[in-house]
N, C-alpha and C. Protein backbone atom coordinates (compact mmCIF):
# COMPACT_ATOMS: atom_id res chain seq x y z
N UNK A 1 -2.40 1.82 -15.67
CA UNK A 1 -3.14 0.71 -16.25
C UNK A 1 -4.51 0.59 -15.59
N UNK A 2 -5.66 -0.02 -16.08
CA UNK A 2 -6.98 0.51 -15.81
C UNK A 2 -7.05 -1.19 -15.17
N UNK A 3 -7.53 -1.05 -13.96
CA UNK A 3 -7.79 -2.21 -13.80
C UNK A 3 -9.30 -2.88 -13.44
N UNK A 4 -10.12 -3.65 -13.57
CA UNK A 4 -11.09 -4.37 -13.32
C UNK A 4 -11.61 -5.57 -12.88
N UNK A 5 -12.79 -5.50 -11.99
CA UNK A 5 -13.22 -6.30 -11.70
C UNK A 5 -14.81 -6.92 -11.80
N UNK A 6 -14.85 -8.08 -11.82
CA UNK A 6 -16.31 -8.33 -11.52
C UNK A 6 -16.99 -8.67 -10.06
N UNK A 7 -17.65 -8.69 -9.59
CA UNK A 7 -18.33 -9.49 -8.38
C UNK A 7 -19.95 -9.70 -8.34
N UNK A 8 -19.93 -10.03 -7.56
CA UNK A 8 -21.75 -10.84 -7.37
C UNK A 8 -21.77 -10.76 -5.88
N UNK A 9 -23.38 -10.41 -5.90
CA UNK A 9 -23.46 -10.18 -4.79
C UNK A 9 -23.57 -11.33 -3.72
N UNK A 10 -23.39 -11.34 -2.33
CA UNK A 10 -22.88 -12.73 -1.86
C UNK A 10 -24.41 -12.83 -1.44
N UNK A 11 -24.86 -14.40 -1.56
CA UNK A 11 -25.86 -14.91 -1.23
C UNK A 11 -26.46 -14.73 0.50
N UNK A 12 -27.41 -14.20 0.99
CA UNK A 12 -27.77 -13.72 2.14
C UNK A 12 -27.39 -15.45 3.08
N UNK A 13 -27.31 -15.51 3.97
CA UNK A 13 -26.86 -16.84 4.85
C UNK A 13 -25.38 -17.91 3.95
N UNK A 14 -24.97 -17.20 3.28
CA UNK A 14 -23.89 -17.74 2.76
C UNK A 14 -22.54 -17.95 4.09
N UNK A 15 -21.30 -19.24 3.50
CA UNK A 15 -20.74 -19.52 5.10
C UNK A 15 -19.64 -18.93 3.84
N UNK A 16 -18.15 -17.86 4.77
CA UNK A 16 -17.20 -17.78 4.17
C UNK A 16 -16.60 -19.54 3.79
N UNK A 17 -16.33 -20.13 4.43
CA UNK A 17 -15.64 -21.32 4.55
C UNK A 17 -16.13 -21.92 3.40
N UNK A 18 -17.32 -22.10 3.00
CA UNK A 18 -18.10 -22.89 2.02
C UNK A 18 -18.12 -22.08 0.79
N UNK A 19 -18.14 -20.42 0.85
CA UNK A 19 -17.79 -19.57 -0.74
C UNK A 19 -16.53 -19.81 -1.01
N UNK A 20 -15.15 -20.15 -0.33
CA UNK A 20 -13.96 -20.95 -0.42
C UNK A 20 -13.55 -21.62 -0.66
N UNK A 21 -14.44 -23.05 -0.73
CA UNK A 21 -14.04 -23.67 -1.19
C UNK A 21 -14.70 -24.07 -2.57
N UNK A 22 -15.89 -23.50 -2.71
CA UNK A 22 -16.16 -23.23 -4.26
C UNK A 22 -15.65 -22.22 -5.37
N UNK A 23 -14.49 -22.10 -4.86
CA UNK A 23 -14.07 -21.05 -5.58
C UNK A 23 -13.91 -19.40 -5.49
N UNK A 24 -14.42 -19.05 -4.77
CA UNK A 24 -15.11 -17.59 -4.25
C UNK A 24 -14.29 -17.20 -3.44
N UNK A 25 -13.71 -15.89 -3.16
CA UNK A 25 -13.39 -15.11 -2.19
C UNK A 25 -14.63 -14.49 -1.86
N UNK A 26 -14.85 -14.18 -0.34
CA UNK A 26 -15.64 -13.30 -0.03
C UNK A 26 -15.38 -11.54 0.13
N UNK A 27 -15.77 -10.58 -0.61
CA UNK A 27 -15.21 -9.04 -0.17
C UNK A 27 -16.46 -8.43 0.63
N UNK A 28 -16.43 -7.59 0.45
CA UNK A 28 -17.38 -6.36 0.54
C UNK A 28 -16.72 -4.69 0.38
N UNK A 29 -18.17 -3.97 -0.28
CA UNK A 29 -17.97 -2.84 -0.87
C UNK A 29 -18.17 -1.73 0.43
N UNK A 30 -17.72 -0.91 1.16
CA UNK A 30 -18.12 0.26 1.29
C UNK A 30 -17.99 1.34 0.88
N UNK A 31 -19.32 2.20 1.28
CA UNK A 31 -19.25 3.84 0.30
C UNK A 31 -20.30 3.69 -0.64
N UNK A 32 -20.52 2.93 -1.35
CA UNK A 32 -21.60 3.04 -2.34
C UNK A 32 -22.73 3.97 -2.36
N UNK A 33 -23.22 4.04 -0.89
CA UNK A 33 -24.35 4.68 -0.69
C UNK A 33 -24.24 5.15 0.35
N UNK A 34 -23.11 5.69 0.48
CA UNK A 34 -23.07 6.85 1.95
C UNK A 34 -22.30 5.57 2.94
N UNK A 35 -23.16 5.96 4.01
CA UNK A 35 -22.38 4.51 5.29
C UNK A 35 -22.58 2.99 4.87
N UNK A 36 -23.55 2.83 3.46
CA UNK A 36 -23.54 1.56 3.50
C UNK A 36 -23.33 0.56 3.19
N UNK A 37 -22.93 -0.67 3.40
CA UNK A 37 -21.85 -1.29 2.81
C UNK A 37 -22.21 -2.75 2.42
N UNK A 38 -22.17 -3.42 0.80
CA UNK A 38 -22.78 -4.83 0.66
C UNK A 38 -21.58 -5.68 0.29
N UNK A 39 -22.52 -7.03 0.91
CA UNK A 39 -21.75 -7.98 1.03
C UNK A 39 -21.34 -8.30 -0.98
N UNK A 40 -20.17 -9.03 -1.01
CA UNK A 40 -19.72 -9.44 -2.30
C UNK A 40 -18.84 -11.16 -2.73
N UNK A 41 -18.83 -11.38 -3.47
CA UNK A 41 -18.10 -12.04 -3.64
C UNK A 41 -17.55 -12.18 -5.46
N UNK A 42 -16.12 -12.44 -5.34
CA UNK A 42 -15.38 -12.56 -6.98
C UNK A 42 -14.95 -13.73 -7.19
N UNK A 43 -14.63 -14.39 -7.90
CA UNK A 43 -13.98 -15.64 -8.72
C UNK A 43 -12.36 -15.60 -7.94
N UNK A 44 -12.20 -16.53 -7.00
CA UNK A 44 -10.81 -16.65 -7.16
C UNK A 44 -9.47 -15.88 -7.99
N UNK A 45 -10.09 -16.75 -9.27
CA UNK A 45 -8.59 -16.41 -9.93
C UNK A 45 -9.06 -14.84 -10.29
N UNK A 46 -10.11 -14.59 -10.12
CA UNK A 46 -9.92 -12.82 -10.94
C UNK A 46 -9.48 -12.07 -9.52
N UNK A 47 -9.94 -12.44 -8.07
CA UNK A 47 -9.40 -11.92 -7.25
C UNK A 47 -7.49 -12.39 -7.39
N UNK A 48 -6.91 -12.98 -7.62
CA UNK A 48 -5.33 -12.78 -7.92
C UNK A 48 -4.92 -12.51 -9.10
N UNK A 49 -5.72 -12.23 -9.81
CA UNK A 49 -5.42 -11.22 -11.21
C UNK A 49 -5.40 -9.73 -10.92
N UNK A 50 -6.69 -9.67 -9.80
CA UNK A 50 -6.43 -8.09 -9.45
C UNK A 50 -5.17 -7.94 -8.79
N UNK A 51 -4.95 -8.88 -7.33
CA UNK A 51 -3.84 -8.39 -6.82
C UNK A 51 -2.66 -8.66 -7.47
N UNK A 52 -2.07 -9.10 -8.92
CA UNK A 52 -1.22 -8.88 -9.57
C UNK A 52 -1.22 -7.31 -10.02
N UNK A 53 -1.97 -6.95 -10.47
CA UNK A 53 -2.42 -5.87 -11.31
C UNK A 53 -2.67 -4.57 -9.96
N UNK A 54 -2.89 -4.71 -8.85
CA UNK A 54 -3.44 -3.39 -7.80
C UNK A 54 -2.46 -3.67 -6.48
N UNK A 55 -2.49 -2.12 -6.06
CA UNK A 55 -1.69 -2.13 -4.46
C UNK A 55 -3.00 -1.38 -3.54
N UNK A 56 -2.95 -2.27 -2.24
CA UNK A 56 -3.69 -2.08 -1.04
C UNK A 56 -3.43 -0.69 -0.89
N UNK A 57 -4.40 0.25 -0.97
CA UNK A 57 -4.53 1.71 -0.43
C UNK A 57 -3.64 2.43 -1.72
N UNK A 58 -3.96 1.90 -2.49
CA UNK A 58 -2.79 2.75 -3.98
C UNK A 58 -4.05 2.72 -4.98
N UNK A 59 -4.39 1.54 -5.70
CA UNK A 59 -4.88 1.53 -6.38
C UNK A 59 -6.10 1.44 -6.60
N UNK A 60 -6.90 2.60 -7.81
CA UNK A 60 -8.22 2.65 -8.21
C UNK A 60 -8.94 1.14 -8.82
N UNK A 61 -9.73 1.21 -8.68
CA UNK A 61 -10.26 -0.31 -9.29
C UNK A 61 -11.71 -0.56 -9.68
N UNK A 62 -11.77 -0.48 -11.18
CA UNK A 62 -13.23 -0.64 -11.68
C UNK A 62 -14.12 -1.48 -11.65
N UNK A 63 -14.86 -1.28 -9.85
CA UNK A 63 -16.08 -2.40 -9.96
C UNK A 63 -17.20 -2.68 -10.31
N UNK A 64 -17.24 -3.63 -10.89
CA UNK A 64 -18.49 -3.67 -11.54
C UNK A 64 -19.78 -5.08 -10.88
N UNK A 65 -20.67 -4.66 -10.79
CA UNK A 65 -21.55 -5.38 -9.72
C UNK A 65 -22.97 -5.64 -10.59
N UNK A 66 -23.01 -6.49 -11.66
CA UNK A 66 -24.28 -6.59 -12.22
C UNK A 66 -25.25 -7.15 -12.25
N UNK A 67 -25.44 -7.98 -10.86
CA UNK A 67 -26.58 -8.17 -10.08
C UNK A 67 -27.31 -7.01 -9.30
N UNK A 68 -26.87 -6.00 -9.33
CA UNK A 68 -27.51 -4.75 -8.39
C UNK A 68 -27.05 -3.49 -9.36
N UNK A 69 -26.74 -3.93 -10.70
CA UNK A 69 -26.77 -2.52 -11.50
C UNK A 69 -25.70 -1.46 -11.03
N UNK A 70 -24.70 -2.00 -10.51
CA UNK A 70 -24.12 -0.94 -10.03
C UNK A 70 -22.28 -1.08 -10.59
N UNK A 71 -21.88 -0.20 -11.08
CA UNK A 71 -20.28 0.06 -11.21
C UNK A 71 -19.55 1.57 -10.54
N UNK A 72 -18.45 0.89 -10.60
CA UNK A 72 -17.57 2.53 -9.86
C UNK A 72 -16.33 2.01 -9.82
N UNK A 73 -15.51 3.45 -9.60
CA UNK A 73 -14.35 3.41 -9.08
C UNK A 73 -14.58 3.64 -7.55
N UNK A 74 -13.37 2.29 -7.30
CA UNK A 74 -13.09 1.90 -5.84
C UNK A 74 -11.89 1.82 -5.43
N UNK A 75 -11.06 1.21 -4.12
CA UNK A 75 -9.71 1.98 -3.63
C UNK A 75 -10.21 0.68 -3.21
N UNK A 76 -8.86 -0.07 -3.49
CA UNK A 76 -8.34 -1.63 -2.35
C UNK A 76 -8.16 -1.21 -1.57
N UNK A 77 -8.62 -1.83 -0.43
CA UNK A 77 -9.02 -1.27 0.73
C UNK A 77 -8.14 -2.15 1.87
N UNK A 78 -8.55 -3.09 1.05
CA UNK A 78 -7.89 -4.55 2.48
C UNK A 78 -7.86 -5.91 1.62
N UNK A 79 -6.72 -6.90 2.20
CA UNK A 79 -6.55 -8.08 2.03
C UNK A 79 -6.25 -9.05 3.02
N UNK A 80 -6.77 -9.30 3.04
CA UNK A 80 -6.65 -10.89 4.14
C UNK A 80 -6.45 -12.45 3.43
N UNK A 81 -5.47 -12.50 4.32
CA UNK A 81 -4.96 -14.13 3.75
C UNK A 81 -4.48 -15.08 4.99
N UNK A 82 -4.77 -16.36 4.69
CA UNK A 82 -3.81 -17.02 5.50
C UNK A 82 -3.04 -16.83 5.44
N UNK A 83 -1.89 -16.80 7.14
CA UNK A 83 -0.86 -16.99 7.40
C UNK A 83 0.02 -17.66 6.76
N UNK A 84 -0.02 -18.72 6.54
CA UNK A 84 1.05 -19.63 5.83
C UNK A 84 0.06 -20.22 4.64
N UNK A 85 -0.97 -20.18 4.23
CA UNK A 85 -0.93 -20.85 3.13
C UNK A 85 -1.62 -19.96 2.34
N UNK A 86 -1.02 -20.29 0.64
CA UNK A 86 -1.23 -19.37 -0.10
C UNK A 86 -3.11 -19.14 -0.98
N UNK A 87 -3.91 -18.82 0.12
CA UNK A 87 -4.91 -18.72 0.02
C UNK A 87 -5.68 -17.12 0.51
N UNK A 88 -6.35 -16.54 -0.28
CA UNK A 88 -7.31 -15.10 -0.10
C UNK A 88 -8.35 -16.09 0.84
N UNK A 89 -8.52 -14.62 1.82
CA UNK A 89 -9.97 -14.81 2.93
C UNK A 89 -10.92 -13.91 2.38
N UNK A 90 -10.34 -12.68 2.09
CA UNK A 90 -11.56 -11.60 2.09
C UNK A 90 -10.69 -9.98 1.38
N UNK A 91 -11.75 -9.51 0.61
CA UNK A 91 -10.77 -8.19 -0.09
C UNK A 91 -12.31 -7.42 0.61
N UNK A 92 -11.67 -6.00 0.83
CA UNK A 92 -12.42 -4.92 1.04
C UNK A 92 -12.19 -3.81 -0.47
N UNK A 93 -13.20 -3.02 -0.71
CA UNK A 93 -13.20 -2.07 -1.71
C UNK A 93 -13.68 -0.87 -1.04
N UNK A 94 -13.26 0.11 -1.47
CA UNK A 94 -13.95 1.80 -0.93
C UNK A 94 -14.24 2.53 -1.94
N UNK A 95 -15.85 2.77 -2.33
CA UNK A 95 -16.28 3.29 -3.24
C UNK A 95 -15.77 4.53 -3.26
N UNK A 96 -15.27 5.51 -4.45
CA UNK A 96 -14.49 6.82 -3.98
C UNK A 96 -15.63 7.94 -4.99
N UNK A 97 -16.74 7.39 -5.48
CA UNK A 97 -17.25 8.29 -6.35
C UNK A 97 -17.82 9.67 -5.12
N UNK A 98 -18.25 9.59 -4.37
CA UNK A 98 -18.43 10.81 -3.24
C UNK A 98 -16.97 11.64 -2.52
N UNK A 99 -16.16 10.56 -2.42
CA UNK A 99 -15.02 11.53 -1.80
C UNK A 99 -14.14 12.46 -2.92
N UNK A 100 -13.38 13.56 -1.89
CA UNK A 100 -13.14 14.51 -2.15
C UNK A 100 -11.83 14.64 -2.31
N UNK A 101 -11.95 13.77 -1.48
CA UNK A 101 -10.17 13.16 -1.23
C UNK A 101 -10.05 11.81 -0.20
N UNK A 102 -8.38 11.43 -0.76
CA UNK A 102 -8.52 9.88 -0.24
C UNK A 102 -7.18 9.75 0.80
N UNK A 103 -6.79 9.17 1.86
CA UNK A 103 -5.62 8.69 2.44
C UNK A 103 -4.82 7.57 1.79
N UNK A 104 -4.07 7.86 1.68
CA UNK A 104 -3.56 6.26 0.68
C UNK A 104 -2.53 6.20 1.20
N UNK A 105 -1.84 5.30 0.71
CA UNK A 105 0.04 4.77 0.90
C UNK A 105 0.67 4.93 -0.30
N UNK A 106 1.49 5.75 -0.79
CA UNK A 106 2.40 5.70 -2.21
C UNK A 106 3.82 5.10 -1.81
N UNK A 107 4.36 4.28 -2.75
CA UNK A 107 5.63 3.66 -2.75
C UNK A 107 6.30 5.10 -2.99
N UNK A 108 7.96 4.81 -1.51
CA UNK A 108 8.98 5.98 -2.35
C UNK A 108 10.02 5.26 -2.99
N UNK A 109 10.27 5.58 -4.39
CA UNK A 109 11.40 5.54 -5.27
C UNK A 109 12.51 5.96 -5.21
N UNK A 110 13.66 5.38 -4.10
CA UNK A 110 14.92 5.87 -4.38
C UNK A 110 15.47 6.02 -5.87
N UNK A 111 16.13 7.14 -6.39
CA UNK A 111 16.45 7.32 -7.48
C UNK A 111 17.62 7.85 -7.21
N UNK A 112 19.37 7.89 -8.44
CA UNK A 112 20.14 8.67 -7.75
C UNK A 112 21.06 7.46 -6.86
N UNK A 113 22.15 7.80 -7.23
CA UNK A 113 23.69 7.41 -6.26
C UNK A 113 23.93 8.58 -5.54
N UNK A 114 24.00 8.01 -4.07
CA UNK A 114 24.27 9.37 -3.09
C UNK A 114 26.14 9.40 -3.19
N UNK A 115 26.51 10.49 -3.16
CA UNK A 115 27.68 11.02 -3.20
C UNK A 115 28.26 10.08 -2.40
N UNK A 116 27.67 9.82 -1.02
CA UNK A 116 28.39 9.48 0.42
C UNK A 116 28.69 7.97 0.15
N UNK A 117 27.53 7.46 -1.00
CA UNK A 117 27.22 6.05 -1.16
C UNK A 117 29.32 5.72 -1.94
N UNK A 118 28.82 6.33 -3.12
CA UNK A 118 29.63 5.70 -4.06
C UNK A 118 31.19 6.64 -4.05
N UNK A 119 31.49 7.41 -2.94
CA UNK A 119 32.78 8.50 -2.42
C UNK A 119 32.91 7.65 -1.34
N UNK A 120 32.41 7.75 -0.82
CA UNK A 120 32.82 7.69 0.95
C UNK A 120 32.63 6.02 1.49
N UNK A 121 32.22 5.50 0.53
CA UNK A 121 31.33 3.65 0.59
C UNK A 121 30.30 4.25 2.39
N UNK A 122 29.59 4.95 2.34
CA UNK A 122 28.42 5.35 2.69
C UNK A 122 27.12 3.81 2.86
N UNK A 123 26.43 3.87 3.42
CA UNK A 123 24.97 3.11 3.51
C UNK A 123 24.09 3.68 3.30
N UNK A 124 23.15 3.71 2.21
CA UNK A 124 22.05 3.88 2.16
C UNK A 124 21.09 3.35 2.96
N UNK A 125 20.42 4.00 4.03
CA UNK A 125 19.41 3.40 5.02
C UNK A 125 18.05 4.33 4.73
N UNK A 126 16.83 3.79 4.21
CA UNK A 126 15.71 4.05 3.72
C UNK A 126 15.23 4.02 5.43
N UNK A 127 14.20 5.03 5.77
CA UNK A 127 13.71 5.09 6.75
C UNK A 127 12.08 4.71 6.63
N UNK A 128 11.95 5.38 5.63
CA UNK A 128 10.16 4.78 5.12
C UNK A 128 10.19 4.10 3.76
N UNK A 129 9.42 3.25 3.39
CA UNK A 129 9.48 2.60 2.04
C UNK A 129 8.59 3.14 1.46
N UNK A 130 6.98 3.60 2.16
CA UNK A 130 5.99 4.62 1.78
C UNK A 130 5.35 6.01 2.10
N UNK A 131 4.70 6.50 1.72
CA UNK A 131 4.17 7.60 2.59
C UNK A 131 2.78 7.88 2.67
N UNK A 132 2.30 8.05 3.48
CA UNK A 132 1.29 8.58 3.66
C UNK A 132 0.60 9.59 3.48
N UNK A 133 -0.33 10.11 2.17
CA UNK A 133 -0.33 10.81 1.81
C UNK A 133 -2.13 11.00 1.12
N UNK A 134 -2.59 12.67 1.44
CA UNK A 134 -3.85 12.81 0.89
C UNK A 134 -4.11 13.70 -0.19
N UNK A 135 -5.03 12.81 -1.15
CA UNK A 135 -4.90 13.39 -2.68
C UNK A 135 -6.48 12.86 -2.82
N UNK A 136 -6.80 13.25 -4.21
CA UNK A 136 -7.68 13.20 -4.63
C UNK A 136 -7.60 11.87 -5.15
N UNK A 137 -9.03 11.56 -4.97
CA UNK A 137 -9.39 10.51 -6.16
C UNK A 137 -8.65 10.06 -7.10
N UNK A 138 -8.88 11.10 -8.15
CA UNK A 138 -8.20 10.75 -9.87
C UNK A 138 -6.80 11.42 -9.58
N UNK A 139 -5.97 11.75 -8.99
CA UNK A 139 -4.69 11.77 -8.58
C UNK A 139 -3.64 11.46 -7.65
N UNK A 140 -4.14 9.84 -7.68
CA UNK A 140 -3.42 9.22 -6.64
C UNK A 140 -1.65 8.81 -7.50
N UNK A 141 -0.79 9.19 -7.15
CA UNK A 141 0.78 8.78 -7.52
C UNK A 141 0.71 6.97 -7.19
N UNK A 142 1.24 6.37 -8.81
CA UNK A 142 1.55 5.73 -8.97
C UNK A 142 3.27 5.23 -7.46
N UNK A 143 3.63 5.97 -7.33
CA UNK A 143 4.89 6.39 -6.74
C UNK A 143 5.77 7.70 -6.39
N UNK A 144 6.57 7.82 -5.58
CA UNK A 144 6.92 9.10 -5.67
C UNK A 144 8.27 9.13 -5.98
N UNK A 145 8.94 9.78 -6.66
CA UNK A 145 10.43 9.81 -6.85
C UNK A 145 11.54 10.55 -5.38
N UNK A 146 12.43 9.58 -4.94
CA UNK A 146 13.13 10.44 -4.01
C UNK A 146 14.63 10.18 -4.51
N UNK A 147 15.38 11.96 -4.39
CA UNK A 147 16.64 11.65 -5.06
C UNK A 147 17.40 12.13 -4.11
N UNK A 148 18.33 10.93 -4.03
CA UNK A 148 19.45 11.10 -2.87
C UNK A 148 20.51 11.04 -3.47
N UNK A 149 21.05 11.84 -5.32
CA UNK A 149 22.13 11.69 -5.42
C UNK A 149 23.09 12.56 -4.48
N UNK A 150 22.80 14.14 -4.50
CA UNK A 150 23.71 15.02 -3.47
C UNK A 150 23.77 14.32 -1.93
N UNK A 151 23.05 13.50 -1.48
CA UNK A 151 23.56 13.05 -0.03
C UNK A 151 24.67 12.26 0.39
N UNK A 152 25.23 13.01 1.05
CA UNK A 152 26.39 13.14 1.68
C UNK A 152 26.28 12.11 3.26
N UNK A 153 27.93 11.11 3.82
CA UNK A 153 27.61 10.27 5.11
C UNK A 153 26.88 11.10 6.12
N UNK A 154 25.99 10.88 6.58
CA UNK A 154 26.06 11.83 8.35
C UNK A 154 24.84 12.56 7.57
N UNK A 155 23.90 12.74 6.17
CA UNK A 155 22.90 13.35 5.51
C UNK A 155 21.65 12.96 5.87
N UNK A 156 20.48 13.13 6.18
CA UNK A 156 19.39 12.88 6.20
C UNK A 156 18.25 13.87 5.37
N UNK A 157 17.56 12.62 4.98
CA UNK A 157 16.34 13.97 4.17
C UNK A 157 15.01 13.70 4.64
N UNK A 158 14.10 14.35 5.08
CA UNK A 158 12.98 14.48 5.84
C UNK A 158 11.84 15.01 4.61
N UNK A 159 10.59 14.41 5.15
CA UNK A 159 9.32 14.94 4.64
C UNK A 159 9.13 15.99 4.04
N UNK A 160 9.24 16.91 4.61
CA UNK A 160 9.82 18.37 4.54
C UNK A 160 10.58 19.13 3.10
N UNK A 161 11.30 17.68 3.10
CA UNK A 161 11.70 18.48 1.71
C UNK A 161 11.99 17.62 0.04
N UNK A 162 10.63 16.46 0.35
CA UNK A 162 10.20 15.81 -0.87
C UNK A 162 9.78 16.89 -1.72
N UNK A 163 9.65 16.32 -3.34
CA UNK A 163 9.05 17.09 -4.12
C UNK A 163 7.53 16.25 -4.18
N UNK A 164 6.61 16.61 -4.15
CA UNK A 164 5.16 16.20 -4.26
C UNK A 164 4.81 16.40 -5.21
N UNK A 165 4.32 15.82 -5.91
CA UNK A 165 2.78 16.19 -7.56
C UNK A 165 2.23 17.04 -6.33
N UNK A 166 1.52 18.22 -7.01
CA UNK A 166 0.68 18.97 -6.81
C UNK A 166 -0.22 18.33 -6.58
N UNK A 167 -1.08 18.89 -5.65
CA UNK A 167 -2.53 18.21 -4.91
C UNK A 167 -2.14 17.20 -4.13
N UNK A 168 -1.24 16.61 -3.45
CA UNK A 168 -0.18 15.55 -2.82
C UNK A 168 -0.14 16.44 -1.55
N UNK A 169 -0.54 15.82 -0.20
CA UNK A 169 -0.34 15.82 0.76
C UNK A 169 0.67 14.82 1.98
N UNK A 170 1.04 15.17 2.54
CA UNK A 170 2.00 13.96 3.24
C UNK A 170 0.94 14.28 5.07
N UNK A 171 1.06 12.90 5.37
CA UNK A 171 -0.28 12.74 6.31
C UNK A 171 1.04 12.42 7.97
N UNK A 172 2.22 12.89 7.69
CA UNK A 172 3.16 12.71 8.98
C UNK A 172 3.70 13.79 8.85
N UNK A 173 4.77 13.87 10.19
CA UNK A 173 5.03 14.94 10.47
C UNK A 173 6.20 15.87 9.49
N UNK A 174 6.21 16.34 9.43
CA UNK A 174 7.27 17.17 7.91
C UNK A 174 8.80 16.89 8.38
N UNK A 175 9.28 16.70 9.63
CA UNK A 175 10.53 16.54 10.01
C UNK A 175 10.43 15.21 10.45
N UNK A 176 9.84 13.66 10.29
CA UNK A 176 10.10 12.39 9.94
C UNK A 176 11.36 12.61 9.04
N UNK A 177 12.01 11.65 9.09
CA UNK A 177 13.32 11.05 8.54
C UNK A 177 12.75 10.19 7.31
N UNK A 178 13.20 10.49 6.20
CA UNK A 178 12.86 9.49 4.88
C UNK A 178 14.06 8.81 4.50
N UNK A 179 15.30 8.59 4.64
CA UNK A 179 16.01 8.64 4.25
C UNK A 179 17.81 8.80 4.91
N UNK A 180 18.64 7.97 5.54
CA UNK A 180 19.56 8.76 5.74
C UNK A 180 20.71 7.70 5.11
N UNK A 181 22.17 8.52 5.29
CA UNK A 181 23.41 8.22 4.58
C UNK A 181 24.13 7.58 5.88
N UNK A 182 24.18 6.23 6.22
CA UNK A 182 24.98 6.29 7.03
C UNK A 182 26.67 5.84 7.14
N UNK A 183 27.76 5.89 7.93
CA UNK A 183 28.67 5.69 7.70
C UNK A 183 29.13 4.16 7.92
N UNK A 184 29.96 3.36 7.27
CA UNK A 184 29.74 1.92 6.72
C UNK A 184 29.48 1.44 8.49
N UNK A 185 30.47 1.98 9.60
CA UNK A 185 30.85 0.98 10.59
C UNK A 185 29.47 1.38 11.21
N UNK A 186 28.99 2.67 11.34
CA UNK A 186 27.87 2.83 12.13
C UNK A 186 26.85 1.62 11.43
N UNK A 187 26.25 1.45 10.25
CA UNK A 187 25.80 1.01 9.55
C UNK A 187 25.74 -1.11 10.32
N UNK A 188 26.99 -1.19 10.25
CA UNK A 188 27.16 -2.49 10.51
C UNK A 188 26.67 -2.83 11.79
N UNK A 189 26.86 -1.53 12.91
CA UNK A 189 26.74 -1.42 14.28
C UNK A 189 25.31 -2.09 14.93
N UNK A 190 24.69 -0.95 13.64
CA UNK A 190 23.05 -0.96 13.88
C UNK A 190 22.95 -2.80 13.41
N UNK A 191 23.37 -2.85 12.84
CA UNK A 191 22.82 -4.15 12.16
C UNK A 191 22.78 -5.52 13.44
N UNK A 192 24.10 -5.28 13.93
CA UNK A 192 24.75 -6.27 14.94
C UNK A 192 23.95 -5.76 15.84
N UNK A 193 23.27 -4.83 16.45
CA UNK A 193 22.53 -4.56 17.77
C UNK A 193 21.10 -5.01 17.22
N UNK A 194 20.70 -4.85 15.85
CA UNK A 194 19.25 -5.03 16.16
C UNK A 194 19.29 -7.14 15.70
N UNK A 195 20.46 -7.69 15.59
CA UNK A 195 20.54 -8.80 15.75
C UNK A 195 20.00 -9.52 16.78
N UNK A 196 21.32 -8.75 17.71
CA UNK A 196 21.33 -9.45 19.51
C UNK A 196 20.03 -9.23 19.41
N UNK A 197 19.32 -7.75 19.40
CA UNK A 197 17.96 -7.50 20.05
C UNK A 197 17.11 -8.71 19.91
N UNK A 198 17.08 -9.18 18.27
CA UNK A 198 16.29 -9.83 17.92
C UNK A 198 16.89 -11.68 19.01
N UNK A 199 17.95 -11.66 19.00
CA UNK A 199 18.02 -13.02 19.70
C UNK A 199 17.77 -13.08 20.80
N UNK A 200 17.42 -12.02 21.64
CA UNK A 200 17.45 -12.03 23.12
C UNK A 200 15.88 -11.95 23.21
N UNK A 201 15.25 -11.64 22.27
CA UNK A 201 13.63 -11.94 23.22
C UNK A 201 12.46 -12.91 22.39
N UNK A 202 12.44 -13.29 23.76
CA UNK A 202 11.41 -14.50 23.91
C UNK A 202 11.00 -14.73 22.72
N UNK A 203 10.42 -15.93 22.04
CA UNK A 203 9.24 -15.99 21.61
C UNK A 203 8.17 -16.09 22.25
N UNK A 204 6.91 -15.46 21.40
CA UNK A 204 5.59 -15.66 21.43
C UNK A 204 4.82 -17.32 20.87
């Protein structure tokens, strides 16, 4: 899905706090012009229309800037929000019309009942939810498919032996763990230890 945006360029001595509460998120673009990077600002609600519609370091995004004549495809770059309240601080964009290639994050898609899952009452334990991965521009994966029907309790599947879209790079080490089958009690074990862990230290 093609997604878009508008922005304007942010007024020189402008206060974030005060483009906030008129409505405005503050962003900024880099890449446009090599190292250099201008200030921006979008409409609220079209900034949470995009982030309905785009993922941070996934998705392409058509900006368009017609106070300075300028449009492109760009890469969400960054989002910042308050902590607890449901308010945008600031979006970053990365102009990609010069690069050659991009680092991104793709969602992995478990697909597939593992043998161990639905034979053995097995645990499915996901080790990464994304990957890290370098591709081009105009071939960034929506997602990647991972199929763990043949995995078996005591199975693990590693980097190493995803299937990739062509031109798909993985940016970790090829024997990372994506994936393993574990057996129900081990499964529960882990769960109950990283409990305690969690009750035994301090807060910050």
């Amino acid at each position: 899905m093609d997604v878009t945006v508008e922005c304007q360029k942010r007024p020189e001595g402008s206060k974030p706090r005060a483009l906030r509460r008129s409505g405005l998120v503050p962003a900024v673009l880099y890449g446009h012009k090599g190292a250099e990077s201008v200030a921006l600002t979008l409409k609220a609600k079209d900034a949470e229309t995009l982030l309905k519609n785009a993922t941070v370091n996934n998705t392409l995004v058509e900006v368009k800037i017609p106070d300075i004549s300028w449009s492109g495809k760009a890469l969400l770059r960054e989002v910042q929000s308050h902590p607890w309240k449901n308010a945008l601080y600031h979006v970053s964009f990365f102009s990609v019309a010069a690069q050659e290639s991009l680092d991104v994050a793709v969602r992995l898609n478990f697909v597939g009942e593992a043998v161990g899952v639905k034979q053995d009452a097995g645990v499915l334990d996901p080790q990464l939810t994304e990957l890290q991965v370098q591709c081009a521009p105009d071939n960034i994966p929506e997602s990647i498919d991972v199929d763990v029907s043949n995995m078996q309790v005591g199975d693990t599947l590693r980097v190493e032996e995803l299937v990739l879209p062509p031109g798909v790079t993985p940016l970790i080490e090829p024997g990372e763990a994506v994936v393993t089958v574990a057996a129900q009690r081990a499964a529960e074990e882990d769960e109950v230890a990283e409990s305690e862990t969690e009750a035994s230290t301090p807060s910050t």
